[in-house]
C-alpha atoms as a PDB file:
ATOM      1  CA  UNK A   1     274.247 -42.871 213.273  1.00  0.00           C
ATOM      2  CA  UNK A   2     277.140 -41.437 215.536  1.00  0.00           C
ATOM      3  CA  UNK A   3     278.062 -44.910 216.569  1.00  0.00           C
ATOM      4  CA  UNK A   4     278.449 -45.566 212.844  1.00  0.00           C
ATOM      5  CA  UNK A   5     280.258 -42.753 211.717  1.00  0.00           C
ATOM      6  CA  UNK A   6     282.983 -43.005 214.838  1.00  0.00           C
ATOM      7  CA  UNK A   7     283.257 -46.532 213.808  1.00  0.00           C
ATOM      8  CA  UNK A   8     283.914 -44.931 210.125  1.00  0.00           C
ATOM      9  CA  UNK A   9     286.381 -42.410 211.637  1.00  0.00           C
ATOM     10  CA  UNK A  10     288.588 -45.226 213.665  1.00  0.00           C
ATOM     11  CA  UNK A  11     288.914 -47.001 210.629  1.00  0.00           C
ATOM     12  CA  UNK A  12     289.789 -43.816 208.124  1.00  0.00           C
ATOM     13  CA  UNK A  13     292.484 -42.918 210.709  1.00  0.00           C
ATOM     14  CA  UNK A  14     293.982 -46.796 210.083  1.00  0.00           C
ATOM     15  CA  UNK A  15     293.509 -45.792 206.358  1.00  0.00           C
ATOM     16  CA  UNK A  16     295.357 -43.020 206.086  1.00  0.00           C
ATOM     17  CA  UNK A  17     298.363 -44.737 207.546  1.00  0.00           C
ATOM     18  CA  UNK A  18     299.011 -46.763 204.383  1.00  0.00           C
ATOM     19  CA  UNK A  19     299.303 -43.404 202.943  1.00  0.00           C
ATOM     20  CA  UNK A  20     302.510 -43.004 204.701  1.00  0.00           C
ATOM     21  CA  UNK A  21     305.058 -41.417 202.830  1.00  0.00           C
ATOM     22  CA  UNK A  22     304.927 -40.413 199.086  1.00  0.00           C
ATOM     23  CA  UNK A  23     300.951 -42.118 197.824  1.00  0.00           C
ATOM     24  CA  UNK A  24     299.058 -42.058 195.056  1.00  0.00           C
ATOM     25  CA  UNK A  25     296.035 -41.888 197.458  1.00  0.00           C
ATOM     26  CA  UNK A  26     296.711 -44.533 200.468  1.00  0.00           C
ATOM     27  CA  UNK A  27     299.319 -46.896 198.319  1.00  0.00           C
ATOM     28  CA  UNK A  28     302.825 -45.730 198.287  1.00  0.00           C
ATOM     29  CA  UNK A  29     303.877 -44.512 195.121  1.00  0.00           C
ATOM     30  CA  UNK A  30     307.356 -45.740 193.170  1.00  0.00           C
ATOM     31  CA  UNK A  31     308.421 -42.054 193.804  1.00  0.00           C
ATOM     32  CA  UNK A  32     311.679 -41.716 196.168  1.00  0.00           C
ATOM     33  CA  UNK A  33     312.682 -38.150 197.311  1.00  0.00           C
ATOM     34  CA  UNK A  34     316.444 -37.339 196.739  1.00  0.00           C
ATOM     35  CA  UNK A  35     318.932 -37.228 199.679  1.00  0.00           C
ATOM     36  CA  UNK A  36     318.358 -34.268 201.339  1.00  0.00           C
ATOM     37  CA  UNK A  37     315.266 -33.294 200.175  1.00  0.00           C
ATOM     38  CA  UNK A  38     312.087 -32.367 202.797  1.00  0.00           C
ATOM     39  CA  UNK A  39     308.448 -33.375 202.120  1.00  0.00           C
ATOM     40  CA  UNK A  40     305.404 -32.079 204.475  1.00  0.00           C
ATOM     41  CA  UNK A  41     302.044 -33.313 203.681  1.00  0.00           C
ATOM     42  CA  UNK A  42     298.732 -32.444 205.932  1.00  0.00           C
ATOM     43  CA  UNK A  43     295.440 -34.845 205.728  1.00  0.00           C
ATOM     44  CA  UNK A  44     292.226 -34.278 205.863  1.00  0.00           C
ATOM     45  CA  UNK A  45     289.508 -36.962 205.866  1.00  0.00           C
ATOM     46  CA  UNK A  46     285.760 -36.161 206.790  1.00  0.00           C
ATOM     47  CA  UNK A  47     282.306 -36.768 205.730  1.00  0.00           C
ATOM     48  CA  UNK A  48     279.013 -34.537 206.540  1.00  0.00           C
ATOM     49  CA  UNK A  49     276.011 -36.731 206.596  1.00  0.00           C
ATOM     50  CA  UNK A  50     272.369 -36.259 207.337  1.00  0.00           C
ATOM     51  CA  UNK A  51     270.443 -38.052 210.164  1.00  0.00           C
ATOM     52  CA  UNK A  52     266.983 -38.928 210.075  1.00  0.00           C
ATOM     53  CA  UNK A  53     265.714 -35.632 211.734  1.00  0.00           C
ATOM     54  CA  UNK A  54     267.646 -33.565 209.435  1.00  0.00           C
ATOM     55  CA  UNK A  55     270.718 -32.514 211.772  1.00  0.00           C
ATOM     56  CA  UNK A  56     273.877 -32.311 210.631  1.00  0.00           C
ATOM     57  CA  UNK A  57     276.140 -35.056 211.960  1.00  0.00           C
ATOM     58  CA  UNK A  58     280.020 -35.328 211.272  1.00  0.00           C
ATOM     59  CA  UNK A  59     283.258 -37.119 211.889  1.00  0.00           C
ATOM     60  CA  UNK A  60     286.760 -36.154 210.454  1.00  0.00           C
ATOM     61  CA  UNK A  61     290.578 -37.121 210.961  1.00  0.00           C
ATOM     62  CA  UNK A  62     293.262 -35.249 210.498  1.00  0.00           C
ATOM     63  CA  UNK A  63     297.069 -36.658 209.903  1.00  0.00           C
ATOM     64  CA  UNK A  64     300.620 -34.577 209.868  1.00  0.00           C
ATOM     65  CA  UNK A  65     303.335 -36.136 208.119  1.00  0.00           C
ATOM     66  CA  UNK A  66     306.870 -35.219 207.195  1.00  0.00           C
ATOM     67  CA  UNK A  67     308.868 -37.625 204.308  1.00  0.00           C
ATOM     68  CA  UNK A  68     313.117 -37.322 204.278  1.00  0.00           C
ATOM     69  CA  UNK A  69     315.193 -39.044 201.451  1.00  0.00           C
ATOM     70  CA  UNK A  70     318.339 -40.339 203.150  1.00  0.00           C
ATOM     71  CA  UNK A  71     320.140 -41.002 200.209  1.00  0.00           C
ATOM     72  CA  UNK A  72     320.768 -45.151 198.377  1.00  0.00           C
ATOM     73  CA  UNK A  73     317.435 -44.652 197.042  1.00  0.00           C
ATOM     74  CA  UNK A  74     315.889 -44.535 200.446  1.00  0.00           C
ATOM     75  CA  UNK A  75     313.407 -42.507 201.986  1.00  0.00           C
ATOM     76  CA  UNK A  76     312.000 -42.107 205.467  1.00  0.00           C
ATOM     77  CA  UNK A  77     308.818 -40.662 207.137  1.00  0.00           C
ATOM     78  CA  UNK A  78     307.182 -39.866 210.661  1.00  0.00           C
ATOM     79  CA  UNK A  79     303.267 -39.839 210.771  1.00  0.00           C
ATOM     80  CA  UNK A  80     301.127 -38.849 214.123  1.00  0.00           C
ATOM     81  CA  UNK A  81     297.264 -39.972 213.496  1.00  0.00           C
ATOM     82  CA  UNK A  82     294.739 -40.647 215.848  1.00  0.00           C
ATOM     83  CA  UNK A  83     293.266 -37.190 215.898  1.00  0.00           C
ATOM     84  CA  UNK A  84     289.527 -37.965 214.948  1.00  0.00           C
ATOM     85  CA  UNK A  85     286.373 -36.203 215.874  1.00  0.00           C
ATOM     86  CA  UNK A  86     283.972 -37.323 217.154  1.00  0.00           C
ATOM     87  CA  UNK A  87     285.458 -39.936 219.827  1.00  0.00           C
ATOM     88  CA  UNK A  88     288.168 -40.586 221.709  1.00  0.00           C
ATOM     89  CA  UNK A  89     292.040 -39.536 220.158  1.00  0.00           C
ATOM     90  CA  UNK A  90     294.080 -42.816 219.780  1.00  0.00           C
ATOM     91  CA  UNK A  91     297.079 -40.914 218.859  1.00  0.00           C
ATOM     92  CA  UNK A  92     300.118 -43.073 217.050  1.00  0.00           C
ATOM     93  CA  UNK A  93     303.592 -42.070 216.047  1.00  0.00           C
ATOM     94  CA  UNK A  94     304.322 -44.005 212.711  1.00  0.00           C
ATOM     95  CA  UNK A  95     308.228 -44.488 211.484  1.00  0.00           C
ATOM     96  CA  UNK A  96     308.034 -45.223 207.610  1.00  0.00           C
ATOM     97  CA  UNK A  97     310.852 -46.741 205.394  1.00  0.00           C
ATOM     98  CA  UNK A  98     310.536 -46.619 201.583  1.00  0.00           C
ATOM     99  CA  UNK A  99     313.505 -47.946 199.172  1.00  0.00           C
ATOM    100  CA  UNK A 100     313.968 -48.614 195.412  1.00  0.00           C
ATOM    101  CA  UNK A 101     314.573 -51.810 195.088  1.00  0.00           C
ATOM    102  CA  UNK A 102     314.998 -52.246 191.143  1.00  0.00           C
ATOM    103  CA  UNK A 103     314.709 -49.476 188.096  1.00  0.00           C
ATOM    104  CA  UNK A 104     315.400 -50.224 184.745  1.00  0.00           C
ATOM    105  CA  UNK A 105     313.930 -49.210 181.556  1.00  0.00           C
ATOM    106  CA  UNK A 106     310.022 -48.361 182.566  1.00  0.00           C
ATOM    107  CA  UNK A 107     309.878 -50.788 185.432  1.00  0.00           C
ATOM    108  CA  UNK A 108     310.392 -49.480 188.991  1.00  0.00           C
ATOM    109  CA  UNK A 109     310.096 -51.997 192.086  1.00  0.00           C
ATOM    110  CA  UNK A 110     309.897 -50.488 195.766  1.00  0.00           C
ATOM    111  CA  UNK A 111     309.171 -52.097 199.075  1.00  0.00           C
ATOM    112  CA  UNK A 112     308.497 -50.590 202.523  1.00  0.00           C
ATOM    113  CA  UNK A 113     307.751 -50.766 206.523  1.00  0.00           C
ATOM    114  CA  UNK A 114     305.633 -49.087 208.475  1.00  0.00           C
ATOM    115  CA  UNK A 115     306.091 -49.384 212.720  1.00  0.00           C
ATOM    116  CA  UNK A 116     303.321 -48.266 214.550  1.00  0.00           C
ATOM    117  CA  UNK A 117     303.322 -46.893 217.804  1.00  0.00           C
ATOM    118  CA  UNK A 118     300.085 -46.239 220.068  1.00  0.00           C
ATOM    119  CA  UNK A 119     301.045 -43.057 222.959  1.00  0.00           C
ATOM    120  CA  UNK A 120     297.111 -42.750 223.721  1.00  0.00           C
ATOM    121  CA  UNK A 121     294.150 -45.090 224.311  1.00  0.00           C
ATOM    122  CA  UNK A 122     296.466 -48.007 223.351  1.00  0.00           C
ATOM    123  CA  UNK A 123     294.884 -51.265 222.078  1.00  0.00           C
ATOM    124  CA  UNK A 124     298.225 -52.911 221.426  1.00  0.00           C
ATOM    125  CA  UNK A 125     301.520 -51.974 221.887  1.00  0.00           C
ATOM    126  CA  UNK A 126     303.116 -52.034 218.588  1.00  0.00           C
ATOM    127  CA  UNK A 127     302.280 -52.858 215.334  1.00  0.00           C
ATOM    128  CA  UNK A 128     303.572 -53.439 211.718  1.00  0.00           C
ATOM    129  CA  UNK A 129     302.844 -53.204 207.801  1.00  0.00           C
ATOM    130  CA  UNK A 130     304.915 -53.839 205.167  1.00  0.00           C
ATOM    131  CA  UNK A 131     304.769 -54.319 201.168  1.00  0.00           C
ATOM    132  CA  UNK A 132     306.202 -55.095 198.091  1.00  0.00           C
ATOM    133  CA  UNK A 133     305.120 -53.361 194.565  1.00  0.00           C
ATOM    134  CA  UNK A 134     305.546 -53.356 191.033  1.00  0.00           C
ATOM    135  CA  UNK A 135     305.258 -49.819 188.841  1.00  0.00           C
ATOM    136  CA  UNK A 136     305.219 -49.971 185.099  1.00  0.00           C
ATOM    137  CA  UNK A 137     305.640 -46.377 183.443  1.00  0.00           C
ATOM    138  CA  UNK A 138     303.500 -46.551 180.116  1.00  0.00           C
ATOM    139  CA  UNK A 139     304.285 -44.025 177.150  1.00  0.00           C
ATOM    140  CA  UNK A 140     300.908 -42.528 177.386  1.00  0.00           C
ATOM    141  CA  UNK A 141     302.294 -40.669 180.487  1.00  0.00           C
ATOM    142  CA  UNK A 142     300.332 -43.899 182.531  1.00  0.00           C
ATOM    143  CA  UNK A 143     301.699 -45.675 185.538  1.00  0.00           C
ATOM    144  CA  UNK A 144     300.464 -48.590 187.194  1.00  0.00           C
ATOM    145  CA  UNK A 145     301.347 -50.021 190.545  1.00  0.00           C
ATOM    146  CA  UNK A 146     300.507 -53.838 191.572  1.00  0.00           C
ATOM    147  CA  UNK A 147     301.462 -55.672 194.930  1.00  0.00           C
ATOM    148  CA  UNK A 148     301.330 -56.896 198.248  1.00  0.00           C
ATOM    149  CA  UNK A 149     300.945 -56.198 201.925  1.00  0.00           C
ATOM    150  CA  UNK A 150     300.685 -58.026 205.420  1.00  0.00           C
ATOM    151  CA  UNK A 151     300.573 -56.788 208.420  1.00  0.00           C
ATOM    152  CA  UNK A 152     300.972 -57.625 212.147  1.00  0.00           C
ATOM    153  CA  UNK A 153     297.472 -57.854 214.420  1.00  0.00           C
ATOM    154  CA  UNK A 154     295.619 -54.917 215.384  1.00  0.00           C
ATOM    155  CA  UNK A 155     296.639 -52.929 212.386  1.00  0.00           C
ATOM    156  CA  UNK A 156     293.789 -53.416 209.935  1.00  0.00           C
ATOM    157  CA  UNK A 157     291.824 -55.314 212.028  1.00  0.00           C
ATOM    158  CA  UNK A 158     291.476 -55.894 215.788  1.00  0.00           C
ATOM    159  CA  UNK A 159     293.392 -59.365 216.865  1.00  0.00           C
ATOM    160  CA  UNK A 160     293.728 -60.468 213.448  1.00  0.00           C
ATOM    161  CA  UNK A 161     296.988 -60.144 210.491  1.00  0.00           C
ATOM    162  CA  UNK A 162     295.734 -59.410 207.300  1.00  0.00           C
ATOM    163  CA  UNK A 163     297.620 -59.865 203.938  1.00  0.00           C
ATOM    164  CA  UNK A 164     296.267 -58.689 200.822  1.00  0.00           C
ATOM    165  CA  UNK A 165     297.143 -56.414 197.281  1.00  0.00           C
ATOM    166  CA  UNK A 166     297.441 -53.201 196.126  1.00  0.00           C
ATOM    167  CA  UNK A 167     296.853 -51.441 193.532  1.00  0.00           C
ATOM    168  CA  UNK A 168     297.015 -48.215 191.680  1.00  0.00           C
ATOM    169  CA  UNK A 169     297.450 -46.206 187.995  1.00  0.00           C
ATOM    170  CA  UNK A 170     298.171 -42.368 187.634  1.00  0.00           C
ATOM    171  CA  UNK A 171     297.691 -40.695 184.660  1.00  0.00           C
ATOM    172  CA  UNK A 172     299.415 -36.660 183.973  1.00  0.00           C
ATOM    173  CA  UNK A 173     297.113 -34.372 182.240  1.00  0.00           C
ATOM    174  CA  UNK A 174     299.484 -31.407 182.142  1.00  0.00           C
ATOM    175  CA  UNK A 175     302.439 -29.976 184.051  1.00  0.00           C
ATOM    176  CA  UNK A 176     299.834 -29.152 186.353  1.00  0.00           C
ATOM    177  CA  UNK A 177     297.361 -32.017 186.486  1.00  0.00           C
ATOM    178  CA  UNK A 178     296.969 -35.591 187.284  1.00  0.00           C
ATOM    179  CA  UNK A 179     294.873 -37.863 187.902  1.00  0.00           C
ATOM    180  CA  UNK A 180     294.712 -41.833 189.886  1.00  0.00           C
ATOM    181  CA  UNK A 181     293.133 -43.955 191.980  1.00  0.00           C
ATOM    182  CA  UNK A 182     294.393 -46.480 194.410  1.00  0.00           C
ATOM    183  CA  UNK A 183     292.745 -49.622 195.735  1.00  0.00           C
ATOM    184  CA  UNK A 184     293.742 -51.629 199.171  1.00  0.00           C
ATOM    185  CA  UNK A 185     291.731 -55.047 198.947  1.00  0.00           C
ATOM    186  CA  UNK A 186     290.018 -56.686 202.019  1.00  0.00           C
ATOM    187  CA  UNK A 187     287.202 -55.907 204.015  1.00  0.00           C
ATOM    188  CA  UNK A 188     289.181 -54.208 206.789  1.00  0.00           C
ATOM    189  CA  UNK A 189     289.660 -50.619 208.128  1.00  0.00           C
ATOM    190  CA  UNK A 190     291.946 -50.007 205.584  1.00  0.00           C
ATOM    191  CA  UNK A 191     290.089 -51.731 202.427  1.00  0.00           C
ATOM    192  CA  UNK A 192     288.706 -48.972 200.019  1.00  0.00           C
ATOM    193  CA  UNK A 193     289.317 -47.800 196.971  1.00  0.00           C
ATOM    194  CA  UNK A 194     290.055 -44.072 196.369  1.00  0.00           C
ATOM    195  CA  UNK A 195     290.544 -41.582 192.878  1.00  0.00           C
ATOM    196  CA  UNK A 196     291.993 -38.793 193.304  1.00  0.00           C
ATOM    197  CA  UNK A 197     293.086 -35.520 191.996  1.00  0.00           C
ATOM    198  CA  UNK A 198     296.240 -33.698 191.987  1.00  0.00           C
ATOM    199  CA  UNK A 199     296.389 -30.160 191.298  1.00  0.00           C
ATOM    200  CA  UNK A 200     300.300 -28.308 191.797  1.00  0.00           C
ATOM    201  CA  UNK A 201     299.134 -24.700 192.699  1.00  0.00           C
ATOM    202  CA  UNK A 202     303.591 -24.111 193.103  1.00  0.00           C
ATOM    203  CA  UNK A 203     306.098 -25.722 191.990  1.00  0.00           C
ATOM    204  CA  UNK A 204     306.481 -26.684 195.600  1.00  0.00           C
ATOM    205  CA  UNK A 205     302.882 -27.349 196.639  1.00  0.00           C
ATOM    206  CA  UNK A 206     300.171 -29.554 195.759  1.00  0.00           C
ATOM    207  CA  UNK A 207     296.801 -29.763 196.732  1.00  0.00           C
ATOM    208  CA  UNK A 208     295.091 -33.521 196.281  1.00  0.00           C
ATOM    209  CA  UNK A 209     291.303 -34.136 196.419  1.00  0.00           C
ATOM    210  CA  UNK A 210     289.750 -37.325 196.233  1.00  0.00           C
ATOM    211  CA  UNK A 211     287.098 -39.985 197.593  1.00  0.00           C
ATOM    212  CA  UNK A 212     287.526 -42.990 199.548  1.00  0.00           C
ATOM    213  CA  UNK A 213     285.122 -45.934 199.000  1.00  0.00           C
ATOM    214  CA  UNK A 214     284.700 -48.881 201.300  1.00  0.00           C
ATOM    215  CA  UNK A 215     285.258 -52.575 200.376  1.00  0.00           C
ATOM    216  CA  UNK A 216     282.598 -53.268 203.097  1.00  0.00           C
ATOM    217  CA  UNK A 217     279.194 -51.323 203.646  1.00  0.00           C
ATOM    218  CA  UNK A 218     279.709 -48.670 201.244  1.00  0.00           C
ATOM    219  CA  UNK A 219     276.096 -48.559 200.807  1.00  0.00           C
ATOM    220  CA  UNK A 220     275.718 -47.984 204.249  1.00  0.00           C
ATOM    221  CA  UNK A 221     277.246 -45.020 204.409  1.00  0.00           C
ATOM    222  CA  UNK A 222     281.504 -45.941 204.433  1.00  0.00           C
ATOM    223  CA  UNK A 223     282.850 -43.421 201.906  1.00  0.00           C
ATOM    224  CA  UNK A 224     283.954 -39.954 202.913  1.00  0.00           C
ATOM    225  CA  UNK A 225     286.243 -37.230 201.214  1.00  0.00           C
ATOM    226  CA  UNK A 226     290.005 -37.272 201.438  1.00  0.00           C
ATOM    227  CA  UNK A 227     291.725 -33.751 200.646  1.00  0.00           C
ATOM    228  CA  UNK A 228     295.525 -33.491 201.452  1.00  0.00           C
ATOM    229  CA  UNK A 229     298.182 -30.116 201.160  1.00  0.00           C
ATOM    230  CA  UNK A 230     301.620 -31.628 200.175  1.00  0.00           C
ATOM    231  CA  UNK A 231     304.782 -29.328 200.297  1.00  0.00           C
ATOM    232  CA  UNK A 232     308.494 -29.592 199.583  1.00  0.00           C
ATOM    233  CA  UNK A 233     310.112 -27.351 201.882  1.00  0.00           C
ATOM    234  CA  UNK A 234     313.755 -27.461 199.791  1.00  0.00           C
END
């Protein structure tokens, strides 16, 4: 059961790094910060599961990250991951790029990169993911989000590229409250569909709660809970 969960772990710490700058839950959202502004986000992944003798066995991953709008509809972000317990720390320094590509009437388009970096336990030496997406702003206070990723080998899925879609819809409840759910397809490390929760506790802090579900194996165990604190420090 260890063996599985660490297995669960590596991957949710790949996972997390589609989550990258501004997210719904992993995919980006059409949201750009303004020049000048600072965004600090803090996430938590984990899962408590019982073995078959009734002890309590655990893994968890935990991801700073810090998004900057530059200005020209641009925005850029700085992840560390690799933290993960139990196992080994493969710690990775992620440089994000998000820009708005096209907005006009309810249609927003936005495309990013994502360069990743191994400092510890390296299994490559650098590595890349980058997409193209589609929101359409609904009067019912819905968005949706369609499009595309690749990226390079090692990133999803040891020695291999993987290209695929992604997907997600948000819905406000309140000033307050929203709702979504995001989807990454593929049966990778980063494959799983999450909803999620958004509560604003400040006008400059949110708290977001959700559940991640595996494309692969969820019946065997690969789901876990997701809970981020987000924070715009100006």
């Amino acid at each position: 059961m260890r063996k599985v969960l660490l297995f669960f772990a590596i991957g949710l710490s790949v996972t997390q790094l589609a989550s990258a700058q501004q997210t719904v839950a992993n995919v980006p959202s059409a949201d750009i910060l303004d020049k000048g502004k600072f965004y600090a986000e803090f996430d938590a992944s984990y899962k408590f599961d019982k073995n078959p003798t009734n002890t309590l066995t655990k893994f968890s991953s935990f991801i700073p990250r810090i998004v900057i709008g530059v200005g020209h509809k641009i925005e850029v972000g700085l992840n560390l991951f690799g933290n993960v317990q139990p196992g080994s720390d493969a710690t990775t320094l992620v440089s994000t790029l998000k820009a708005k590509l096209y907005e006009k009437d309810d249609w927003t388009i936005v495309g990013g990169d994502h360069v990743y970096i191994p400092m510890r336990n390296r299994s490559y030496n650098v590595g890349n993911y980058v997409y193209l997406q589609a929101s359409k702003s609904l009067k019912s206070k819905t968005r949706l989000t369609f499009g595309a990723y690749h990226t390079s080998k090692n990133v999803f899925a040891t020695k291999a590229q993987r290209a695929g879609g992604q997907f997600a819809i948000e819905q406000t409840i309140n000033s307050k409250v929203s709702i979504g759910a995001d989807w990454i397809t593929g049966k990778h490390s980063a494959g799983y569909f999450t909803p999620i929760v958004t509560i604003k506790v400040h006008p400059k802090v949110a708290i977001f709660q959700g559940y991640s579900i595996g494309n692969a194996d969820a019946t065997k165990g690969n789901h876990f809970f997701f809970t981020a604190i987000g924070i715009n420090l100006n």
